[in-house]
C-alpha atoms as a PDB file:
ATOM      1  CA  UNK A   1       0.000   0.000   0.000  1.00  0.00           C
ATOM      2  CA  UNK A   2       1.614   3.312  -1.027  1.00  0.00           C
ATOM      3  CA  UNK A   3       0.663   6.960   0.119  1.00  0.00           C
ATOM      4  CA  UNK A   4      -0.607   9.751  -1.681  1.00  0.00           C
ATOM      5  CA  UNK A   5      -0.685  13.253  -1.272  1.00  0.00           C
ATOM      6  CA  UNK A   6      -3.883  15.272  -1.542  1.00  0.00           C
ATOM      7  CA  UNK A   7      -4.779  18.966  -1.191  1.00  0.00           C
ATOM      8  CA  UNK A   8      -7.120  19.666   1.461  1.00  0.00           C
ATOM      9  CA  UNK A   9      -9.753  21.136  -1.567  1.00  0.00           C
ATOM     10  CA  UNK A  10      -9.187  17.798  -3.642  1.00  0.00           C
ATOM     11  CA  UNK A  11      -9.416  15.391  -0.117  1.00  0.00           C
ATOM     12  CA  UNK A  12     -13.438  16.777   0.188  1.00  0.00           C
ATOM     13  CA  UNK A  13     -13.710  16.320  -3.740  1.00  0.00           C
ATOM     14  CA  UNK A  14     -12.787  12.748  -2.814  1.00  0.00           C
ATOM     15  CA  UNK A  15     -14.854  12.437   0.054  1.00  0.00           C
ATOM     16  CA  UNK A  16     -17.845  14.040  -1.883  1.00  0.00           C
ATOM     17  CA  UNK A  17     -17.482  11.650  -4.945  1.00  0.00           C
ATOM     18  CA  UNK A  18     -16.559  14.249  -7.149  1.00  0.00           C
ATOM     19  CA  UNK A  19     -12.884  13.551  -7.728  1.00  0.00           C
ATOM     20  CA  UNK A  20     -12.178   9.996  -9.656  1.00  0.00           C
ATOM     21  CA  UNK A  21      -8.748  11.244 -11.595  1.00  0.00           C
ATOM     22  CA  UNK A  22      -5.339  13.027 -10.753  1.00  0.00           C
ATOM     23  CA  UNK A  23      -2.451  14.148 -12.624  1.00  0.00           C
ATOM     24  CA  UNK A  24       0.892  13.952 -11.189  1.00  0.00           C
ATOM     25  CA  UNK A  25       4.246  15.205 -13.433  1.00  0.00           C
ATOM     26  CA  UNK A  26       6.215  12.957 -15.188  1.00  0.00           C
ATOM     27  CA  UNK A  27       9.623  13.184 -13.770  1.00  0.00           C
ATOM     28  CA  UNK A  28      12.189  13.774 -15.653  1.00  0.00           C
ATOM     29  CA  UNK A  29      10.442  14.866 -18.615  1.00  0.00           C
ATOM     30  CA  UNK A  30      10.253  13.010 -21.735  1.00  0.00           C
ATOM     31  CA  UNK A  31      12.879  14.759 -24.912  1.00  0.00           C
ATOM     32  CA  UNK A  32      10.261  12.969 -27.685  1.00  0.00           C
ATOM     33  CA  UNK A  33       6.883  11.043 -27.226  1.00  0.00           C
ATOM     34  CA  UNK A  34       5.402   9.321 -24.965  1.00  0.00           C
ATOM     35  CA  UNK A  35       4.215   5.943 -26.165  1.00  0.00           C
ATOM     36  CA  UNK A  36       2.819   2.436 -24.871  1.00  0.00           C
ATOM     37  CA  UNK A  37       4.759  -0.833 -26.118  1.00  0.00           C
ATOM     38  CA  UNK A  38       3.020  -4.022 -26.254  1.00  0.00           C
ATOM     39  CA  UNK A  39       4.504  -5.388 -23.187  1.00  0.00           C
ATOM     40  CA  UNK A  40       2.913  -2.370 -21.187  1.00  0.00           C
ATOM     41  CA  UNK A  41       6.142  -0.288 -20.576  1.00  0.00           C
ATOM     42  CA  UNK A  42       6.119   3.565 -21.125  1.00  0.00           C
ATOM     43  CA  UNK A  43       9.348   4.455 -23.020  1.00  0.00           C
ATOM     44  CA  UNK A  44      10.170   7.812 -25.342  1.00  0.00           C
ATOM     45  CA  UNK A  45       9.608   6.935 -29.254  1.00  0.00           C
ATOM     46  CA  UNK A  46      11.953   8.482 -31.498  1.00  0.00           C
ATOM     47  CA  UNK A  47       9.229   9.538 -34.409  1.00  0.00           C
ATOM     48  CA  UNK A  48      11.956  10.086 -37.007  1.00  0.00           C
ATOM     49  CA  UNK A  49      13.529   6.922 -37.098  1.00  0.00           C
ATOM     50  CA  UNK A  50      15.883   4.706 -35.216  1.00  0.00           C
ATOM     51  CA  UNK A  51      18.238   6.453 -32.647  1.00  0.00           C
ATOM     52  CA  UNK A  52      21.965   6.653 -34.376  1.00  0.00           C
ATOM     53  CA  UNK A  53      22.896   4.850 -30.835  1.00  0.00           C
ATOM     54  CA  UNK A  54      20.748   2.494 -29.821  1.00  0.00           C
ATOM     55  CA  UNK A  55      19.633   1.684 -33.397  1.00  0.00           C
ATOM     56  CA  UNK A  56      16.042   1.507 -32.183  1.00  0.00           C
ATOM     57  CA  UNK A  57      13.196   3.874 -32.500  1.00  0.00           C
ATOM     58  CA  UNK A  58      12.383   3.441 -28.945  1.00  0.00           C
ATOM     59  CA  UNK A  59      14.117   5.138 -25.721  1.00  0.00           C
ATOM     60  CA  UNK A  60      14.136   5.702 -22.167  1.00  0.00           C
ATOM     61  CA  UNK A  61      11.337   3.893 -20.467  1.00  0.00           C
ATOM     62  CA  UNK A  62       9.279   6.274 -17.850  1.00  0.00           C
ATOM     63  CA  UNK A  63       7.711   3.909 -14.889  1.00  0.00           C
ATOM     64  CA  UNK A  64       4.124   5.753 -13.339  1.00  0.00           C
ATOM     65  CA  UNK A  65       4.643   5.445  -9.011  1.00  0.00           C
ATOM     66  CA  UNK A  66       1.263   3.687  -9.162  1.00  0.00           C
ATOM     67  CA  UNK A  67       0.249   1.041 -11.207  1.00  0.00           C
ATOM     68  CA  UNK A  68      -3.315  -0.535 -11.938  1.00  0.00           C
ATOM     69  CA  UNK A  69      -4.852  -2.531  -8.833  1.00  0.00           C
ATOM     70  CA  UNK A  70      -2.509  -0.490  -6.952  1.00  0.00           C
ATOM     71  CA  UNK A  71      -4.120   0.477  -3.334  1.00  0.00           C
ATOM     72  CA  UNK A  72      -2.968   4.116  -1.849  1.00  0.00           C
ATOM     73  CA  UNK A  73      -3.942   5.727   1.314  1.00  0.00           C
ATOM     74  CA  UNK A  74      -4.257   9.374   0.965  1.00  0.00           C
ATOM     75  CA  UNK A  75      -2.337  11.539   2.997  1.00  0.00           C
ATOM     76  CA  UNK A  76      -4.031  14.992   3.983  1.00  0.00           C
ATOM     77  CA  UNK A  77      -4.075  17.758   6.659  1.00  0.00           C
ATOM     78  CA  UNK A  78      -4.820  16.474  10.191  1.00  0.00           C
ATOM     79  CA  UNK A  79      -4.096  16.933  13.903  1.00  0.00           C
ATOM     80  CA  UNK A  80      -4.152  14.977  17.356  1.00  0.00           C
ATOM     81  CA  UNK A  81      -7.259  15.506  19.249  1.00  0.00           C
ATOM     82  CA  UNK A  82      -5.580  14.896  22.688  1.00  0.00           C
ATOM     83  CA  UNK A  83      -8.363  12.442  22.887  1.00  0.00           C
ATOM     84  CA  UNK A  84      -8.455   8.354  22.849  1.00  0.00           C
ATOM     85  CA  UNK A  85     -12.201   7.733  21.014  1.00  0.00           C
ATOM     86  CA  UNK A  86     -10.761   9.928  17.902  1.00  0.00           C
ATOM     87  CA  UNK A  87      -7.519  10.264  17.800  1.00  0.00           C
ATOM     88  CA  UNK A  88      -7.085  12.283  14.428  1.00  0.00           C
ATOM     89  CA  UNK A  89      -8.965  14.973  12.770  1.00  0.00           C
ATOM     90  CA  UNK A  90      -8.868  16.100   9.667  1.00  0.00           C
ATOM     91  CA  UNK A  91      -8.508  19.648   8.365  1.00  0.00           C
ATOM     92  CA  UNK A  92     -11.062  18.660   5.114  1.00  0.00           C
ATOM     93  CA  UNK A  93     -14.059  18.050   7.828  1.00  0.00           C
ATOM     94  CA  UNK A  94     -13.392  20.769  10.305  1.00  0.00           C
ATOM     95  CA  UNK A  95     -11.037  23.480   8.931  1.00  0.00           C
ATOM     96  CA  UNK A  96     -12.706  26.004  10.461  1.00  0.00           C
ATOM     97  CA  UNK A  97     -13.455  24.852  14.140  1.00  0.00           C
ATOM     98  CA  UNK A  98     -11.068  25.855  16.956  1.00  0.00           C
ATOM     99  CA  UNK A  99      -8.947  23.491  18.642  1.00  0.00           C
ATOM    100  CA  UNK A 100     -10.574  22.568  22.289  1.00  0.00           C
ATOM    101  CA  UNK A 101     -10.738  19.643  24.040  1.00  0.00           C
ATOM    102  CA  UNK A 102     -13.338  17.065  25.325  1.00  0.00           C
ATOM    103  CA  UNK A 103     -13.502  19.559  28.257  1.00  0.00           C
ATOM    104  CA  UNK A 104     -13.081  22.714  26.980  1.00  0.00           C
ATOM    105  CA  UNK A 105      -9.757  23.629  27.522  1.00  0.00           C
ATOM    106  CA  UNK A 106      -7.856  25.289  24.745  1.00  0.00           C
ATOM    107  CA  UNK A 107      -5.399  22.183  23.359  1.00  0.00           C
ATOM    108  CA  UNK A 108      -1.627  23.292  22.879  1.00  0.00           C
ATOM    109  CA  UNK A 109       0.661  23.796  20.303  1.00  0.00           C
ATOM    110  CA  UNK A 110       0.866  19.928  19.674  1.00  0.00           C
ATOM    111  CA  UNK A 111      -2.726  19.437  18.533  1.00  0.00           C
ATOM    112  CA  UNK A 112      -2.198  22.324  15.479  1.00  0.00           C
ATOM    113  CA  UNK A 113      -3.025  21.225  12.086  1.00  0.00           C
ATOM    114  CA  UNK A 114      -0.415  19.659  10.692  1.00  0.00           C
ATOM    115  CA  UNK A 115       0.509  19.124   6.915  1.00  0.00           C
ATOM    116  CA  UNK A 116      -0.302  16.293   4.594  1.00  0.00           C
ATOM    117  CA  UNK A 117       3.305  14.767   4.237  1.00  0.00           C
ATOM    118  CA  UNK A 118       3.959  14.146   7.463  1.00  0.00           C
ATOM    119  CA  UNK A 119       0.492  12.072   8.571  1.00  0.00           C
ATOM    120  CA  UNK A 120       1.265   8.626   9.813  1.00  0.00           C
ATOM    121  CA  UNK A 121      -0.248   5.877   8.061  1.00  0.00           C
ATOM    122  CA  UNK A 122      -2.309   4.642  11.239  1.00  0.00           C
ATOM    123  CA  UNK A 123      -4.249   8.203  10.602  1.00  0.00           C
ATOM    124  CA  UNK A 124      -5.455   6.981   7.140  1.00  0.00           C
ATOM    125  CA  UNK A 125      -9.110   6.976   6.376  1.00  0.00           C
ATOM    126  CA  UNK A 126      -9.574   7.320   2.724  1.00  0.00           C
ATOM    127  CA  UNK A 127      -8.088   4.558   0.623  1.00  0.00           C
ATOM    128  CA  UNK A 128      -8.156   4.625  -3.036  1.00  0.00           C
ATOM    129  CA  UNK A 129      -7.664   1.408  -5.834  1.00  0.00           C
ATOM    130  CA  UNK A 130      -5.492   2.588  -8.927  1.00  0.00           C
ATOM    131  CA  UNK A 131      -8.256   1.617 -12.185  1.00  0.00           C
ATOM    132  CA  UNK A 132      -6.767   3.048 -15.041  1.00  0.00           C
ATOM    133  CA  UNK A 133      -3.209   4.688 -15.668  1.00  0.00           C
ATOM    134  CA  UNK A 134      -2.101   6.653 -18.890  1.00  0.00           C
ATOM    135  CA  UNK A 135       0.201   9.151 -19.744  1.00  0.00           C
ATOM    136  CA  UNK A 136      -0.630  12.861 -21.941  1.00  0.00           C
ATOM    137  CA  UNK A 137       0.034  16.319 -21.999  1.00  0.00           C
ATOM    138  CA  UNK A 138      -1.653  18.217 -19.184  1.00  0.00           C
ATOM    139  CA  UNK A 139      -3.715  20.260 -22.054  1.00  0.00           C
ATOM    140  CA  UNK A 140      -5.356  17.768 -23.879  1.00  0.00           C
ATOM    141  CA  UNK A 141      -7.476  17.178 -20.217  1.00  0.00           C
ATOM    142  CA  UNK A 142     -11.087  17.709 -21.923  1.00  0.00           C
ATOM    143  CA  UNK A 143     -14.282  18.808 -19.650  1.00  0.00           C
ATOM    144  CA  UNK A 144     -15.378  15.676 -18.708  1.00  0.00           C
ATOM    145  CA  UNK A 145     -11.754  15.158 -17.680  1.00  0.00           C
ATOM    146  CA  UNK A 146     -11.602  18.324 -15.352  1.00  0.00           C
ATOM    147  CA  UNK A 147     -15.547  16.983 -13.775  1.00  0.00           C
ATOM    148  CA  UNK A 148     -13.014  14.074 -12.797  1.00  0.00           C
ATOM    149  CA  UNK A 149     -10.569  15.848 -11.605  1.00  0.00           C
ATOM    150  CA  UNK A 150     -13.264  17.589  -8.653  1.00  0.00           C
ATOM    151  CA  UNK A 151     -13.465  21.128 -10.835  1.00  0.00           C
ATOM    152  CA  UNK A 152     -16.800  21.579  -9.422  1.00  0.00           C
ATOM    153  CA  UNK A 153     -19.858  23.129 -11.082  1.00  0.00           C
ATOM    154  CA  UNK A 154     -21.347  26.835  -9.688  1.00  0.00           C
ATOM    155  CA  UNK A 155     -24.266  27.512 -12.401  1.00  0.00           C
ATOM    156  CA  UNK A 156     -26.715  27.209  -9.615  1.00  0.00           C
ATOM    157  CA  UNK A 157     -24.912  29.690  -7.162  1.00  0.00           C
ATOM    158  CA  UNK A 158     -26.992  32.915  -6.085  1.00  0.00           C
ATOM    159  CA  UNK A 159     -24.708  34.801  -5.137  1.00  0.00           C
ATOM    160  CA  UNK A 160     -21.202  34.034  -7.031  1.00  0.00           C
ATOM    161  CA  UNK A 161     -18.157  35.758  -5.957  1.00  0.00           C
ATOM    162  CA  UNK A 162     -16.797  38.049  -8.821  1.00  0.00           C
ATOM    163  CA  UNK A 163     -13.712  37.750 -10.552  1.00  0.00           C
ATOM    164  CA  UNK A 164     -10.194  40.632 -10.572  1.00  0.00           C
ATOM    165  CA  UNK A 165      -9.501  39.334 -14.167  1.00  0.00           C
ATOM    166  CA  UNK A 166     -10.436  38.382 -17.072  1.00  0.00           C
ATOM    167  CA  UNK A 167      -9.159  37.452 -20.242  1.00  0.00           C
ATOM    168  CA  UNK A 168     -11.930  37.961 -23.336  1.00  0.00           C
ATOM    169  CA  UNK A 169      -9.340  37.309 -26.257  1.00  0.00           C
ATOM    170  CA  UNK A 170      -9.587  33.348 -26.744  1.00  0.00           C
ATOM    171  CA  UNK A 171      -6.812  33.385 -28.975  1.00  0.00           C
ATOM    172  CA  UNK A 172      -4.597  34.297 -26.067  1.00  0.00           C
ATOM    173  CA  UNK A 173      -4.940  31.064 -24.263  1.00  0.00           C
ATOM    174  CA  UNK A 174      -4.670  29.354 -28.043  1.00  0.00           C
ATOM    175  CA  UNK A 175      -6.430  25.938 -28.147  1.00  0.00           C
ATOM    176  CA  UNK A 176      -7.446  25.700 -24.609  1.00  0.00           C
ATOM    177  CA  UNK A 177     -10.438  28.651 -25.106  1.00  0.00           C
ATOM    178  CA  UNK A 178     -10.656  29.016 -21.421  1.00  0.00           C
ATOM    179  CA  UNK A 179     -10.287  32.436 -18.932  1.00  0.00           C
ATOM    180  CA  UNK A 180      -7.938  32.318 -16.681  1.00  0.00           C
ATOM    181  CA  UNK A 181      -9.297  32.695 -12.782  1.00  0.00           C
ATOM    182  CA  UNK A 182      -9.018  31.406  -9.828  1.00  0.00           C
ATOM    183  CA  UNK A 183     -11.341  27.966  -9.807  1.00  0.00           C
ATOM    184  CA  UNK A 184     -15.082  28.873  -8.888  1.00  0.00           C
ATOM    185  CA  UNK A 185     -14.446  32.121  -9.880  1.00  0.00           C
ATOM    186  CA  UNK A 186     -17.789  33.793 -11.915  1.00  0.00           C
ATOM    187  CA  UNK A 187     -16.962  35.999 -14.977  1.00  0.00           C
ATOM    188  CA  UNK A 188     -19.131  39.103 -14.467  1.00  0.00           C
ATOM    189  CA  UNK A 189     -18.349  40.672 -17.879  1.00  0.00           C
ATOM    190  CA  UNK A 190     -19.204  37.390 -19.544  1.00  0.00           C
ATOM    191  CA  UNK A 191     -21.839  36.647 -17.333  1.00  0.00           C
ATOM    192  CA  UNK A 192     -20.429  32.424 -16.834  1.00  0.00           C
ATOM    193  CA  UNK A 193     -18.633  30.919 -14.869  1.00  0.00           C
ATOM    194  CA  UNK A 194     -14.956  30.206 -16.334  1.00  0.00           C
ATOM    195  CA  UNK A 195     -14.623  26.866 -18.266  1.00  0.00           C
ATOM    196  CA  UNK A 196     -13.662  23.645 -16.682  1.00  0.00           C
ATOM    197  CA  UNK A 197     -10.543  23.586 -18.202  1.00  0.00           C
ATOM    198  CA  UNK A 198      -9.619  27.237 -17.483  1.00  0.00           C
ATOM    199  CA  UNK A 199     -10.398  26.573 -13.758  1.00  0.00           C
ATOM    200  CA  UNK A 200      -7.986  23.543 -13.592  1.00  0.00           C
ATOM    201  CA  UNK A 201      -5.389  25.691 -15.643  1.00  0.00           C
ATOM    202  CA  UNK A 202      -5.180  27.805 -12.567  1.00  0.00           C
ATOM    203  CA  UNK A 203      -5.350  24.455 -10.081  1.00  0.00           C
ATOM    204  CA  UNK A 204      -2.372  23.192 -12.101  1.00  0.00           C
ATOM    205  CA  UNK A 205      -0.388  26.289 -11.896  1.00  0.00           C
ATOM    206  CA  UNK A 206      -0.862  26.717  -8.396  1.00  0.00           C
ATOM    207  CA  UNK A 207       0.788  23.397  -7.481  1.00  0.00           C
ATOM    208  CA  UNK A 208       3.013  22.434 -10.391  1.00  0.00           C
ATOM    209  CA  UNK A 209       4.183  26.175 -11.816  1.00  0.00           C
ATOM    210  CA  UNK A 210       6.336  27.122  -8.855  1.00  0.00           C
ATOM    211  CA  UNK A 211       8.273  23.988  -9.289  1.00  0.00           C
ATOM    212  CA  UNK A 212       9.278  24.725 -13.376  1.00  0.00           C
ATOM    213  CA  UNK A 213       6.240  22.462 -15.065  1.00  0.00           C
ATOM    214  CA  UNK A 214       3.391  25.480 -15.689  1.00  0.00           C
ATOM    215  CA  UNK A 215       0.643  24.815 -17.505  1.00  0.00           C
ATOM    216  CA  UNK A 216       1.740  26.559 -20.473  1.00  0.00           C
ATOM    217  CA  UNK A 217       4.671  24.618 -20.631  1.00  0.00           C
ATOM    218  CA  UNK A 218       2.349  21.789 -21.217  1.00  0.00           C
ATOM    219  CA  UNK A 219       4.165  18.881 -19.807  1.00  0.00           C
ATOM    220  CA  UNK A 220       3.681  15.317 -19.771  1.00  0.00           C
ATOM    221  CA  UNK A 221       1.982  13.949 -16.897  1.00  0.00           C
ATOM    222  CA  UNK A 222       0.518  10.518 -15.824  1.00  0.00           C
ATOM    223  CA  UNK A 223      -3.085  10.209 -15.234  1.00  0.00           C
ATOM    224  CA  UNK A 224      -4.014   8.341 -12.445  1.00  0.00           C
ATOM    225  CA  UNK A 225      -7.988   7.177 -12.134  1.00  0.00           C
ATOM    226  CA  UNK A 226      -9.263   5.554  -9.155  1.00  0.00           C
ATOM    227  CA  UNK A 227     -12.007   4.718  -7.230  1.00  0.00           C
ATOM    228  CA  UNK A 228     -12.524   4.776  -3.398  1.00  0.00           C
ATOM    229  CA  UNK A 229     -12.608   1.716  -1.742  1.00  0.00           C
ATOM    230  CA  UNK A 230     -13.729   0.615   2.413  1.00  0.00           C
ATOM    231  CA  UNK A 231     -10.446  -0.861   4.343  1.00  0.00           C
ATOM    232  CA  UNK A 232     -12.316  -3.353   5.638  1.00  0.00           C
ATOM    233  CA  UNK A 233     -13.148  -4.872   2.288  1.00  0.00           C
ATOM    234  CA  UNK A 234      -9.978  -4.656   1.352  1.00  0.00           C
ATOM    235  CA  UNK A 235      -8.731  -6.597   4.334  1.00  0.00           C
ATOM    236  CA  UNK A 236     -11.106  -9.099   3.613  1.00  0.00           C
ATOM    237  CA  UNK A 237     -10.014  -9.481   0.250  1.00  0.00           C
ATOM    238  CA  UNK A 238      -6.303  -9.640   1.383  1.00  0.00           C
ATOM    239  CA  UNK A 239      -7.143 -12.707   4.140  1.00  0.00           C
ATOM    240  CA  UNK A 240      -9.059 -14.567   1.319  1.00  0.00           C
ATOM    241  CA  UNK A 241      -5.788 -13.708  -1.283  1.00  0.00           C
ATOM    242  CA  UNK A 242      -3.536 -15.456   1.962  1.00  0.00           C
ATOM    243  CA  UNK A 243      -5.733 -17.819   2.590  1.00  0.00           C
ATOM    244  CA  UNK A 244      -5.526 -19.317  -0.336  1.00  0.00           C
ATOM    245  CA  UNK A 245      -2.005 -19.079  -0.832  1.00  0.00           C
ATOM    246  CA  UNK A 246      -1.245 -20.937   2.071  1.00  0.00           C
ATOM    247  CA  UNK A 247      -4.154 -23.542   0.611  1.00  0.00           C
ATOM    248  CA  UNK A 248      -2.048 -23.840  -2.182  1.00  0.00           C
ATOM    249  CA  UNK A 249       1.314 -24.205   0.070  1.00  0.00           C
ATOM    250  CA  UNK A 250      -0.329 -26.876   1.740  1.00  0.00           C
ATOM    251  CA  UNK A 251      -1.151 -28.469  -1.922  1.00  0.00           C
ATOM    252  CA  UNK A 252       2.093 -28.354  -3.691  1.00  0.00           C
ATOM    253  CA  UNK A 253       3.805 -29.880   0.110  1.00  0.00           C
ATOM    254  CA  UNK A 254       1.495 -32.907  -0.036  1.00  0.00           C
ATOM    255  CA  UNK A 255       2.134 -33.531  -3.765  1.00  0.00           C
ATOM    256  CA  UNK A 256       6.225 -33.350  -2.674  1.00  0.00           C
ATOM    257  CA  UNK A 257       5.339 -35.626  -0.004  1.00  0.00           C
ATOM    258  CA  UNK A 258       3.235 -38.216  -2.036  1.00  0.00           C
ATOM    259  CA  UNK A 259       6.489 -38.045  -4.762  1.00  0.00           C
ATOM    260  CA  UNK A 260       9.158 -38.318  -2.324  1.00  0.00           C
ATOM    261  CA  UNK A 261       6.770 -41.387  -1.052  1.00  0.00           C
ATOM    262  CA  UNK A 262       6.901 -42.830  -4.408  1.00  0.00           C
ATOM    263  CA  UNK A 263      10.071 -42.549  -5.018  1.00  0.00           C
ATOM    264  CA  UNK A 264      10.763 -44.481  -1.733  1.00  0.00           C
ATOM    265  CA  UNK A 265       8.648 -47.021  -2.522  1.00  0.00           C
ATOM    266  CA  UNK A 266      10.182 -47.325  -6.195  1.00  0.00           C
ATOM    267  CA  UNK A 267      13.536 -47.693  -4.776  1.00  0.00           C
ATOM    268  CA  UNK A 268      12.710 -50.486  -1.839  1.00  0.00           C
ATOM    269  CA  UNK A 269      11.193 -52.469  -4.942  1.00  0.00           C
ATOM    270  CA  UNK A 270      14.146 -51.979  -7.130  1.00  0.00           C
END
């Protein structure tokens, strides 16, 4: 089981059902394309022929950190409780409440939120089961893609907050035809809300720019879809997986026993 690190925004995506994708950077980045072989591997195609020294058209081979089947526990913002029924909170259900105790007293330093990366595995709650890896540039995500991704919908909102900028040429974002806001950000000259993909444009940038791989860079990066799965089913799935391997220890001991038998038996006749 491997960890995974989630914002706290995408964590109540998860928790909500909205968010069944994520894109993570490939790292390093690929010179040429990206392709699939037909054993499976990821490796850098060289689309103009065979390299002069390798002699092959194919290159370096790029391995995902999670593979299909694959079960992650997602690390997010959380905290001590200083109490023994609930050990852990978690800064995606109560981000907002103050930190006091079962008796009212105001906890101490120790029970501050803390971040994602360093939550210890026994604090897991949400565990997700790798379905579906590929690998493509960040800007061919299409809308459906970015509904996946948690970009949540506003159309029904009363009261939308207004955006500080907007962008009306669509030429200047070229293919992608998207403003550029904050996510959940309304347009008030357009009088929408700013496309799916223009809303994870700005989600991208705001994890991945600061460390060199901006969106307008458009860099490879592996798509991971999953789906959320109970820990108790998948420890009940695990004992049945053990359980029959040790069935099938048992089975391959008694046929070496009833050969070794035979053999015996051969030999005392001999």
């Amino acid at each position: 089981m491997k960890p995974i690190i989630f914002s706290t925004e995408m964590t109540r995506a998860i928790l909500d059902g909205r968010k069944t994708q994520t894109r993570r950077v490939v790292s390093p980045q690929p010179f040429y394309d990206l392709k699939q072989k037909e054993n499976g591997k990821w490796c850098e195609w060289w689309s103009l022929g065979a390299d002069i020294h390798t002699g092959s058209e194919w290159g370096y081979e790029h391995k995902p950190k999670y593979h299909k089947g694959n079960v992650l526990y997602v690390l997010e913002a959380w905290r001590l409780t200083g109490t023994l029924a609930e050990p852990y909170a978690y800064m995606a259900d109560e981000e907002s409440l103050p930190l006091i105790g079962e008796n009212g007293e105001l906890l101490s330093i120790q029970y501050k939120w803390r971040p994602s990366i360093h939550m210890p595995k026994a604090a897991a709650r949400i565990f997700l089961r790798v379905t579906d890896v590929r690998v493509e540039r960040v800007q061919s995500i299409s809308e459906d893609d970015c509904s996946a991704e948690g970009i949540s919908e506003h159309e029904n909102d009363v009261n939308p907050p207004q955006c500080a900028y907007v962008v009306h040429d669509r030429q200047t974002l070229g293919a992608i035809g998207a403003c550029y806001h904050e996510p959940s950000l309304y347009c008030k000259e357009k009088m929408q809300w700013c496309e799916p993909i223009g809303r994870f444009r700005m989600l991208w940038d705001r994890i991945n720019a600061k460390r060199g791989y901006p969106w307008e860079s458009n860099p490879w990066c592996w798509c991971y879809e999953f789906e959320r799965i109970g820990v108790e089913a998948e420890k009940r799935k695990a004992g049945i997986a053990r359980q029959a391997e040790q069935r099938e220890i048992r089975r391959q001991r008694l046929l070496e026993k009833i050969e070794e038998n035979m053999c015996e038996e051969a030999n005392g006749n001999d």
